[in-house]
C-alpha atoms as a PDB file:
ATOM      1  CA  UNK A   1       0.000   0.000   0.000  1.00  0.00           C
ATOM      2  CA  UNK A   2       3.314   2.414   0.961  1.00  0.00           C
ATOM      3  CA  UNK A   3       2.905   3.495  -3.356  1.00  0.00           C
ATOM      4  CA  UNK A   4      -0.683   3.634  -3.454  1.00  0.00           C
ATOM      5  CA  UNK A   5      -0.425   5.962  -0.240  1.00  0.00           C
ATOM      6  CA  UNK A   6       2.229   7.861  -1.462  1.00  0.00           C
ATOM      7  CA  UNK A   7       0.071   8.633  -4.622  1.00  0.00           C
ATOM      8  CA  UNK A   8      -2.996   9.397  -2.455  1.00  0.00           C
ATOM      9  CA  UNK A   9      -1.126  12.039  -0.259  1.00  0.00           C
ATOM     10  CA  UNK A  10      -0.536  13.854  -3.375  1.00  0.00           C
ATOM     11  CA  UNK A  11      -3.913  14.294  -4.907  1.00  0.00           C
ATOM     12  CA  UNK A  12      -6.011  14.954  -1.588  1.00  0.00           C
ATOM     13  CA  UNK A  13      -6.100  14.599   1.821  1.00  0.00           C
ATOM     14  CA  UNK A  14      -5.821  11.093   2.394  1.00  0.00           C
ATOM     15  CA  UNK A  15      -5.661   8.790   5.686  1.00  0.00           C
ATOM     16  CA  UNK A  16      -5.430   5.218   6.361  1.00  0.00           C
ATOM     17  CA  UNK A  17      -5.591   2.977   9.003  1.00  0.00           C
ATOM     18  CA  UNK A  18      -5.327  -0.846   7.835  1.00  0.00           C
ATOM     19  CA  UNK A  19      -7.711  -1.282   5.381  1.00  0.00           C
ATOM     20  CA  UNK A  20      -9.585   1.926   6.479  1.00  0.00           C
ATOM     21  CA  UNK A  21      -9.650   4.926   3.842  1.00  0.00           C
ATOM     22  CA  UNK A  22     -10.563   7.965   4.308  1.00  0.00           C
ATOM     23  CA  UNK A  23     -10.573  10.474   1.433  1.00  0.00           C
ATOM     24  CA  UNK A  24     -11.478  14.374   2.183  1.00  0.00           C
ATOM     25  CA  UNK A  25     -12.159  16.470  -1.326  1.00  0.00           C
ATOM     26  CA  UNK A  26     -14.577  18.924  -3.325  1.00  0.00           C
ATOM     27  CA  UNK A  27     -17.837  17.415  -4.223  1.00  0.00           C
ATOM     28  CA  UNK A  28     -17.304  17.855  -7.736  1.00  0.00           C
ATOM     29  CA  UNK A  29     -14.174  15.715  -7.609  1.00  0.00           C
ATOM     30  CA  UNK A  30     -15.480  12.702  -5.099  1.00  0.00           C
ATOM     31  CA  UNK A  31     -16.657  10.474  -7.868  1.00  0.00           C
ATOM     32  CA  UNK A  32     -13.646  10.429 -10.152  1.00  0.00           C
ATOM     33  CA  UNK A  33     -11.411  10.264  -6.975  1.00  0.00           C
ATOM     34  CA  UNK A  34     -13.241   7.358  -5.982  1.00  0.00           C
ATOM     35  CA  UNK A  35     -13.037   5.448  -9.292  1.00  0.00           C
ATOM     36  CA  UNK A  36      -9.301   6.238  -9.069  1.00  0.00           C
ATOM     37  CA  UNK A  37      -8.989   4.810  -5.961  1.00  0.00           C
ATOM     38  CA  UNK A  38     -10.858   1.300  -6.895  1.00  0.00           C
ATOM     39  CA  UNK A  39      -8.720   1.184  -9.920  1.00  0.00           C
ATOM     40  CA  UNK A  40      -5.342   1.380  -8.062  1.00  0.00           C
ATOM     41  CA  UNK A  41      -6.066  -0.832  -5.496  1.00  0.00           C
ATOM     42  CA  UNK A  42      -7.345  -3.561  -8.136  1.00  0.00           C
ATOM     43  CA  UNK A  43      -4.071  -3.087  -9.325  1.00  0.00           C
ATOM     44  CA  UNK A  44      -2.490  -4.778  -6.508  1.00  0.00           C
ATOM     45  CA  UNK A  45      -5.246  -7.276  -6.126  1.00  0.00           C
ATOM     46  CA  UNK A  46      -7.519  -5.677  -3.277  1.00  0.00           C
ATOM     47  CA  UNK A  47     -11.023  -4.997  -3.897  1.00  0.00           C
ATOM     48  CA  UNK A  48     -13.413  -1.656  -2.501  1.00  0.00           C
ATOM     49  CA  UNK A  49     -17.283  -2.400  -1.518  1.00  0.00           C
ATOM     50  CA  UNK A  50     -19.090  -1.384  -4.028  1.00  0.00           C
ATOM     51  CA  UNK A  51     -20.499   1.473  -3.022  1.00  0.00           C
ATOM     52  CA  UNK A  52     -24.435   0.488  -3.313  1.00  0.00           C
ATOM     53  CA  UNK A  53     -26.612   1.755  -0.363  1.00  0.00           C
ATOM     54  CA  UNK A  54     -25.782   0.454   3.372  1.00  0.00           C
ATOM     55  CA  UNK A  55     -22.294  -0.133   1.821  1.00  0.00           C
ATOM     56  CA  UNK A  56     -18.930   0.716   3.750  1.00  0.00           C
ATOM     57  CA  UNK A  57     -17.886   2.429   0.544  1.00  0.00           C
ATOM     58  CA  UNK A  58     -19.660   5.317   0.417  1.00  0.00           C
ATOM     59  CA  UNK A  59     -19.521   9.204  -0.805  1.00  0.00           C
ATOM     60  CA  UNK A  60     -20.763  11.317   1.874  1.00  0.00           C
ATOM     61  CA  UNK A  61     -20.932  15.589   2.574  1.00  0.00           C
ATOM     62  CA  UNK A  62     -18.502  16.275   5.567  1.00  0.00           C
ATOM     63  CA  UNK A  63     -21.207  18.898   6.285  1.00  0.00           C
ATOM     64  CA  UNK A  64     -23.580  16.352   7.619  1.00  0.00           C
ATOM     65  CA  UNK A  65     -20.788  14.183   9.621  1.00  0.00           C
ATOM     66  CA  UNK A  66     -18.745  11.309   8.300  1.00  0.00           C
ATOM     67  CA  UNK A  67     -17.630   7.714  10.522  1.00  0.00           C
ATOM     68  CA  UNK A  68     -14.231   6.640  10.720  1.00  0.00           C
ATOM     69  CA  UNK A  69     -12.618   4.539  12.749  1.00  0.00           C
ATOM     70  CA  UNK A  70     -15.692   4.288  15.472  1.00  0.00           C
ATOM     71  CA  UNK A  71     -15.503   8.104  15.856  1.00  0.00           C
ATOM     72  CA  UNK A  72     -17.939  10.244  13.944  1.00  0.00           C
ATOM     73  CA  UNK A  73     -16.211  13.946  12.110  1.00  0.00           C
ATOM     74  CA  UNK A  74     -17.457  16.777  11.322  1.00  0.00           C
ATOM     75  CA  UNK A  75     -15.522  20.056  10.914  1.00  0.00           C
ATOM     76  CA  UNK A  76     -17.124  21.168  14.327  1.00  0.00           C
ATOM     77  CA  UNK A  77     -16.886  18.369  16.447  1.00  0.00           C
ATOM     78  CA  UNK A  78     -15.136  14.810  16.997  1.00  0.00           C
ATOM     79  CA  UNK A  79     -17.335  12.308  18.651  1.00  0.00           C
ATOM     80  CA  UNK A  80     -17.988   8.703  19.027  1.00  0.00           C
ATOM     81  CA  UNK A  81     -20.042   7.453  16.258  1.00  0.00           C
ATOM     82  CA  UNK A  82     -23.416   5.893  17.028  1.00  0.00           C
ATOM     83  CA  UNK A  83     -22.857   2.061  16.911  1.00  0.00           C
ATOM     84  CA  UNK A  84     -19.188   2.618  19.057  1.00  0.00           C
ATOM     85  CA  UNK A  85     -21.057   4.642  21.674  1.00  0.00           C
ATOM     86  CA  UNK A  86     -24.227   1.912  21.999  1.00  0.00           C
ATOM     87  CA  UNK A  87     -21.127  -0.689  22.642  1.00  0.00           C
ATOM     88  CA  UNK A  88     -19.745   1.329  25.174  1.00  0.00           C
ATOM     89  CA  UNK A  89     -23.338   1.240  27.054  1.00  0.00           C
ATOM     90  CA  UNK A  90     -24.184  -1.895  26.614  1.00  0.00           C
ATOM     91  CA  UNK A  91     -20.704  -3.376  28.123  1.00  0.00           C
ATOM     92  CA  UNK A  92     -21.804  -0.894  30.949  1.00  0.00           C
ATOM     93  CA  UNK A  93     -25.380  -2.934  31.618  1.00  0.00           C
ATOM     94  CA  UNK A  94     -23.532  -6.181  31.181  1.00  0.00           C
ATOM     95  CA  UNK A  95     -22.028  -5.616  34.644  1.00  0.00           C
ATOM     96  CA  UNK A  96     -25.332  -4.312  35.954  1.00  0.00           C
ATOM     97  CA  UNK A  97     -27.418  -7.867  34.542  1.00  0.00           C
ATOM     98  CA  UNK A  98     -24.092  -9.793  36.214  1.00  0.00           C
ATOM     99  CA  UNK A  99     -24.352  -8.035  39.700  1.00  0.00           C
ATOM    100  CA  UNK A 100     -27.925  -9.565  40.034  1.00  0.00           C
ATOM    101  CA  UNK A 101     -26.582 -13.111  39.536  1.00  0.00           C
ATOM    102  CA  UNK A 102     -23.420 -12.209  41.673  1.00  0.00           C
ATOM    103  CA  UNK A 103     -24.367  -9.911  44.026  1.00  0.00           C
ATOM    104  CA  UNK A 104     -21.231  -8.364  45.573  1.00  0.00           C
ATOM    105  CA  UNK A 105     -20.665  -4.713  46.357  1.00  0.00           C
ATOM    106  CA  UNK A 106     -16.892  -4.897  45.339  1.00  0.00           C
ATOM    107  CA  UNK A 107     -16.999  -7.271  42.855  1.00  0.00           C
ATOM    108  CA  UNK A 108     -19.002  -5.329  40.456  1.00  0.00           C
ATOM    109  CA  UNK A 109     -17.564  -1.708  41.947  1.00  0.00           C
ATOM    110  CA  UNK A 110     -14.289  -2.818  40.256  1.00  0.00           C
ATOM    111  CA  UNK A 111     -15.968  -4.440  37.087  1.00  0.00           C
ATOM    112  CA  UNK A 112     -17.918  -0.760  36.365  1.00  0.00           C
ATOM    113  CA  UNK A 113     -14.905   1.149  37.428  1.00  0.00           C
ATOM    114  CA  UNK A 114     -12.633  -0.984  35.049  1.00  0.00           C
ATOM    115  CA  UNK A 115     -15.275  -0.249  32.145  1.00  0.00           C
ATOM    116  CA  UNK A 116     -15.311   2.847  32.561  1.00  0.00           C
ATOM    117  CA  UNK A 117     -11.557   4.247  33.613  1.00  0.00           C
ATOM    118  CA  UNK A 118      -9.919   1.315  31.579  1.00  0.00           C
ATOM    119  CA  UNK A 119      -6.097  -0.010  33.027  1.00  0.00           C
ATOM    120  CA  UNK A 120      -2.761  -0.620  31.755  1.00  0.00           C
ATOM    121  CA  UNK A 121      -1.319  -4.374  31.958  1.00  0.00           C
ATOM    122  CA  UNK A 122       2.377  -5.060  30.529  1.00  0.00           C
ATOM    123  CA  UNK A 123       2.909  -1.344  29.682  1.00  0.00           C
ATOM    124  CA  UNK A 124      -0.533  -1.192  27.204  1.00  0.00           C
ATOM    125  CA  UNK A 125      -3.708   0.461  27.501  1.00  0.00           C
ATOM    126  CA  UNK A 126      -6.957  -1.405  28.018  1.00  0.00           C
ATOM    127  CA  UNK A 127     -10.535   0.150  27.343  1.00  0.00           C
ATOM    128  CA  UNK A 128     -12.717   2.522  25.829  1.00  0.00           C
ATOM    129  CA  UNK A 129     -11.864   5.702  26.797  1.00  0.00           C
ATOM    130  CA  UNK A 130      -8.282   5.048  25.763  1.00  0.00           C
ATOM    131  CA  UNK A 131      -9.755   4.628  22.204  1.00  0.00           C
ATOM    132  CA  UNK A 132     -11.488   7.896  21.976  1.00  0.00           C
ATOM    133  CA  UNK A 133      -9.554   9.928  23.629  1.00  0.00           C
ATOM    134  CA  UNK A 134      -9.077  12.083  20.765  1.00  0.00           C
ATOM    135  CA  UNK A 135     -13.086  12.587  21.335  1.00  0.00           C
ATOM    136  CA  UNK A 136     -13.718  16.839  21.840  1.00  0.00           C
ATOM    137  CA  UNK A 137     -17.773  15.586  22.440  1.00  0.00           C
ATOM    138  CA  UNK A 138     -17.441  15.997  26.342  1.00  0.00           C
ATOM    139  CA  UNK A 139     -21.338  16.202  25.949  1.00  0.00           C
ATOM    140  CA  UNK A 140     -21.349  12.370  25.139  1.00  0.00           C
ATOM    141  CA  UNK A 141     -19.237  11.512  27.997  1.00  0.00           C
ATOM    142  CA  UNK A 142     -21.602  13.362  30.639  1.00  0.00           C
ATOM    143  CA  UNK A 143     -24.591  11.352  29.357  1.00  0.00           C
ATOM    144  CA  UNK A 144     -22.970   8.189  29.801  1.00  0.00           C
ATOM    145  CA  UNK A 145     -21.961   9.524  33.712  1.00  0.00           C
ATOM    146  CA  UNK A 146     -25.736   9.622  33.723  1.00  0.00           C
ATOM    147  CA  UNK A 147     -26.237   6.302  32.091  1.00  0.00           C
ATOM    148  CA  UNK A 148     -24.208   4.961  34.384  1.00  0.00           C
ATOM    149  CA  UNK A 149     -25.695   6.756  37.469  1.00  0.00           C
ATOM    150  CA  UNK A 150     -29.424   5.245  36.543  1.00  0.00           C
ATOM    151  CA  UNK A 151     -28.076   1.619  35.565  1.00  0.00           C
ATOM    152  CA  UNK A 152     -26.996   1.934  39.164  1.00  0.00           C
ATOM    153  CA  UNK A 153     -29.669   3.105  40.602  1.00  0.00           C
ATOM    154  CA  UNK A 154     -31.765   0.893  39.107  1.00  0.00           C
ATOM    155  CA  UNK A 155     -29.816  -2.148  40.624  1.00  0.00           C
ATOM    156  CA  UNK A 156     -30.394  -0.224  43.717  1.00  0.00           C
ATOM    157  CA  UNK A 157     -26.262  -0.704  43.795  1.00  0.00           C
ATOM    158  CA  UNK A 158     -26.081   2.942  45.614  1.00  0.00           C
ATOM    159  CA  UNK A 159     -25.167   1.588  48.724  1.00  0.00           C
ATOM    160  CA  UNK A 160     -22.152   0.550  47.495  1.00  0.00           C
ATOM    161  CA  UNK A 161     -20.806   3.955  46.888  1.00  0.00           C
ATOM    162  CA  UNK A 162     -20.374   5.560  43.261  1.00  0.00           C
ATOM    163  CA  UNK A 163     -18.697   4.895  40.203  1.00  0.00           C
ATOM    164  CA  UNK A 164     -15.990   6.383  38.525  1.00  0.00           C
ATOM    165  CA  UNK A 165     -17.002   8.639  35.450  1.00  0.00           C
ATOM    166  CA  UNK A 166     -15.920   8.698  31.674  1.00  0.00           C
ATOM    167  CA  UNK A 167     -15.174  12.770  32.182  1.00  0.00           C
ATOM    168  CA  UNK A 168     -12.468  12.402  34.672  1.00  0.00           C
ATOM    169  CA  UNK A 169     -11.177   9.568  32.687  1.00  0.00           C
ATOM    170  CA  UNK A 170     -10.773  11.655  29.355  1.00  0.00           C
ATOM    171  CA  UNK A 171      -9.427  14.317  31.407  1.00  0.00           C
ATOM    172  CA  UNK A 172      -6.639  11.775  33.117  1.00  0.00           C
ATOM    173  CA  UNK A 173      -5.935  10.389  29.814  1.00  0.00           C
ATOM    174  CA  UNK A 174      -5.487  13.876  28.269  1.00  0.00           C
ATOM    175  CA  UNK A 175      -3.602  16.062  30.818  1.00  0.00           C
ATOM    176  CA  UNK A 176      -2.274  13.432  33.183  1.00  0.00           C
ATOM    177  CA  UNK A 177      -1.624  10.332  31.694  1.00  0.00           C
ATOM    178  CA  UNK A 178       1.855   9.937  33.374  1.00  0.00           C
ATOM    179  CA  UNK A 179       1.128  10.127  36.693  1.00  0.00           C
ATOM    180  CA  UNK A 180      -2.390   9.251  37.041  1.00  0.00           C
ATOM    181  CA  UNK A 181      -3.952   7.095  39.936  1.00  0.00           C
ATOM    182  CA  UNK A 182      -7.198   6.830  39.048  1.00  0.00           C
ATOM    183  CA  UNK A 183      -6.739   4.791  35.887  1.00  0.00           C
ATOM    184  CA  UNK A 184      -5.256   1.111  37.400  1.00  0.00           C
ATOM    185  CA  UNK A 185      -1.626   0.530  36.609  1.00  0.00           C
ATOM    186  CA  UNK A 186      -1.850  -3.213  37.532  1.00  0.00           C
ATOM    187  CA  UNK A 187       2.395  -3.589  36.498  1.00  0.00           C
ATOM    188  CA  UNK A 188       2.662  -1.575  39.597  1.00  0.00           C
ATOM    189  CA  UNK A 189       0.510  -3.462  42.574  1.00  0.00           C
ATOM    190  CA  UNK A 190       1.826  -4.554  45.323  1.00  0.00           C
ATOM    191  CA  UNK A 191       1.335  -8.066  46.964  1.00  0.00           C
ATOM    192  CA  UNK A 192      -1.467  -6.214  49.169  1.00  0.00           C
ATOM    193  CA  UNK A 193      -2.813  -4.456  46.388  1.00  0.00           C
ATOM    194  CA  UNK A 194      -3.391  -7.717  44.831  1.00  0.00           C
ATOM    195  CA  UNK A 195      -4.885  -9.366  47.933  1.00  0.00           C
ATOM    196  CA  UNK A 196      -7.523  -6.813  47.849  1.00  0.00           C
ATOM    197  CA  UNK A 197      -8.361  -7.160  44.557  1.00  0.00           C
ATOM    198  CA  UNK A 198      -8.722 -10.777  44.545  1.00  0.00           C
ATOM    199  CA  UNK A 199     -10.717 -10.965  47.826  1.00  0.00           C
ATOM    200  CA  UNK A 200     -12.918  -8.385  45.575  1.00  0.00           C
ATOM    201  CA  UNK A 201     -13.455 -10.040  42.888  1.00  0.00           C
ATOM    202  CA  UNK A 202     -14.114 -12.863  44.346  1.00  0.00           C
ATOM    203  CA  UNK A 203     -16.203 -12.049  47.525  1.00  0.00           C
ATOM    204  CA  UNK A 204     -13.991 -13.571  49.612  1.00  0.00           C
ATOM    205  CA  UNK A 205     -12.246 -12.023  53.740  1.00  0.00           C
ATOM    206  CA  UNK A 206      -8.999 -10.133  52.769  1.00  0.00           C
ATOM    207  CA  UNK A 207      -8.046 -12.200  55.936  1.00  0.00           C
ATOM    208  CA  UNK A 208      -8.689 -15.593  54.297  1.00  0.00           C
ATOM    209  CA  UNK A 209      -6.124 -14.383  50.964  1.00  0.00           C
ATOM    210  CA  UNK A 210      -3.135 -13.258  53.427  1.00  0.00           C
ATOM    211  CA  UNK A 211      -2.613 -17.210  54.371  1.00  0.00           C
ATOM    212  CA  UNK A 212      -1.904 -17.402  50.430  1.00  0.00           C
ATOM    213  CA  UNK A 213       1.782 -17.892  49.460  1.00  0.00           C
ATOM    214  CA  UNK A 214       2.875 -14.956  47.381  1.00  0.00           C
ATOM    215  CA  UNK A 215       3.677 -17.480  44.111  1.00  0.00           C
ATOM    216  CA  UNK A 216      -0.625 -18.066  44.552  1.00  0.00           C
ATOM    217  CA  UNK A 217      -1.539 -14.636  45.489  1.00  0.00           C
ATOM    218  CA  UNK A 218       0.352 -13.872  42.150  1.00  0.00           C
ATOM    219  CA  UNK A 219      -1.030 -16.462  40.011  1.00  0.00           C
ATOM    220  CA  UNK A 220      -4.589 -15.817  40.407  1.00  0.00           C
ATOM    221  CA  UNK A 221      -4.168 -11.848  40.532  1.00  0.00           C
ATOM    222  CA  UNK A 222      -3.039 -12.343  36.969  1.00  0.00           C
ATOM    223  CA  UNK A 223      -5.564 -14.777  36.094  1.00  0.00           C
ATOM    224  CA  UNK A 224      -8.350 -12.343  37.111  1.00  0.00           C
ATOM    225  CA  UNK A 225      -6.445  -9.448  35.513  1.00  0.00           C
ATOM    226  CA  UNK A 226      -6.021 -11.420  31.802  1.00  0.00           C
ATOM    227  CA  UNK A 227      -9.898 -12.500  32.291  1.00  0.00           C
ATOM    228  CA  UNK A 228     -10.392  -8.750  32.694  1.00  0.00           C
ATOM    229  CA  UNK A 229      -8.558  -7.113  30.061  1.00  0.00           C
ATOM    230  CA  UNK A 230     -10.181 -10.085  27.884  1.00  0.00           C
ATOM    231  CA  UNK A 231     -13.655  -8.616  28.692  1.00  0.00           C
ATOM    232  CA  UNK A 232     -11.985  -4.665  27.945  1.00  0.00           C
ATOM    233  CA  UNK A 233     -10.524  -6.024  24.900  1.00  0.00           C
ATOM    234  CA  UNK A 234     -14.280  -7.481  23.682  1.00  0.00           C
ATOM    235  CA  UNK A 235     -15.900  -4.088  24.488  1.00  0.00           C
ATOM    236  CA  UNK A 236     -13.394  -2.623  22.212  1.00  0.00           C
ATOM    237  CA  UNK A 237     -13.866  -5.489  19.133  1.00  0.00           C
ATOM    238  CA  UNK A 238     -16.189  -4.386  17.048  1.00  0.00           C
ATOM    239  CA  UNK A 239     -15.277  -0.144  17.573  1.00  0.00           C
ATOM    240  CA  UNK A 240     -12.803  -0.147  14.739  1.00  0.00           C
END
């Protein structure tokens, strides 16, 4: 693709990602740019969508908004298109439905929290709001605080105390990504850290987990944290 890009860059703004195009031009020239483009690629063997209605290839006015890349752009505003932002919320009532079959206060504290703030496991980043960061909708972000707030109530879960919200997230992720504490850096727990978080997840005494030898404590701390980022990773699968 490096030639075909190359080319691209040239004739109009032109980005990328995999096998992701997005082309940016005058009306008057979308059409021919388009043929161009399914020409060059059939060159080298790859084929476009033909772009019928409900098609992925498509011409559209940046006007009226275009999707890319499970945001949605428009030349005021950078949000999170439609379908990404119905994944986001419905990962969010998945913990809800699970806390009636499991009912434990910390158990499904730390399952919300970890869908909302995300973490970072073996130096990478793990969840949603890592995705759209580049989101400037703050708008979007409040109403899923609110989401969140009524899923809770609803599972009469206020008792427990309250959730973390998408805002601060974005706002850790922008401006304080380095030294942030509210986002869980599970490289850097310590043995009691890990205690904790294993007695949460699985409802058990904190007392009970401190007989554990560390090599166990360890083991199933990252058992739970690879099930977890597996769930984060899920959320995230069908955004692109």
């Amino acid at each position: 693709m490096s030639p075909i890009d190359i080319e691209a860059h040239e004739k109009y703004e032109y980005y990328r990602y995999v096998d992701d195009i997005l082309i940016i031009c005058r009306t008057e020239n979308a059409q021919a740019n388009l043929r161009f483009m399914i020409r060059r690629l059939a060159k080298i063997g790859l084929t476009c969508h033909e772009p019928t209605p409900g098609s992925k290839t498509k011409i559209e006015t940046l006007s009226t908004g275009v999707d890319y890349l499970g945001y949605h752009l428009t030349p005021a505003k950078v949000s999170i298109r439609k379908s990404s932002y119905r994944n986001i919320m419905e990962a969010l009532v998945s913990v809800t439905t699970a806390a009636k079959y499991k009912p434990s206060d910390r158990r499904q504290m730390r399952r919300l929290n970890l869908k909302i703030t995300g973490c970072f496991v073996n130096g990478k980043r793990y969840g949603a709001m890592f995705y759209f960061s580049m989101t400037d909708d703050i708008g979007q972000l409040k109403r899923l605080d609110r989401f969140v707030d009524r899923l809770w109530k609803k599972a009469d879960f206020t008792k427990y105390g309250k959730a973390k919200t998408f805002v601060k997230t974005f706002h850790e992720i922008k401006y304080n990504l380095a030294t942030t504490k509210y986002i869980p850096r599970f490289d850097d727990y310590t043995v009691d850290q890990m205690m904790q978080f294993i007695a949460d997840l699985e409802a058990r005494d904190i007392d009970e987990i401190k007989n554990w030898t560390e090599e166990k404590v360890r083991k199933t701390f990252k058992k739970h944290v690879k099930r977890e980022i597996s769930d984060l990773q899920k959320d995230m699968s069908p955004m692109s």
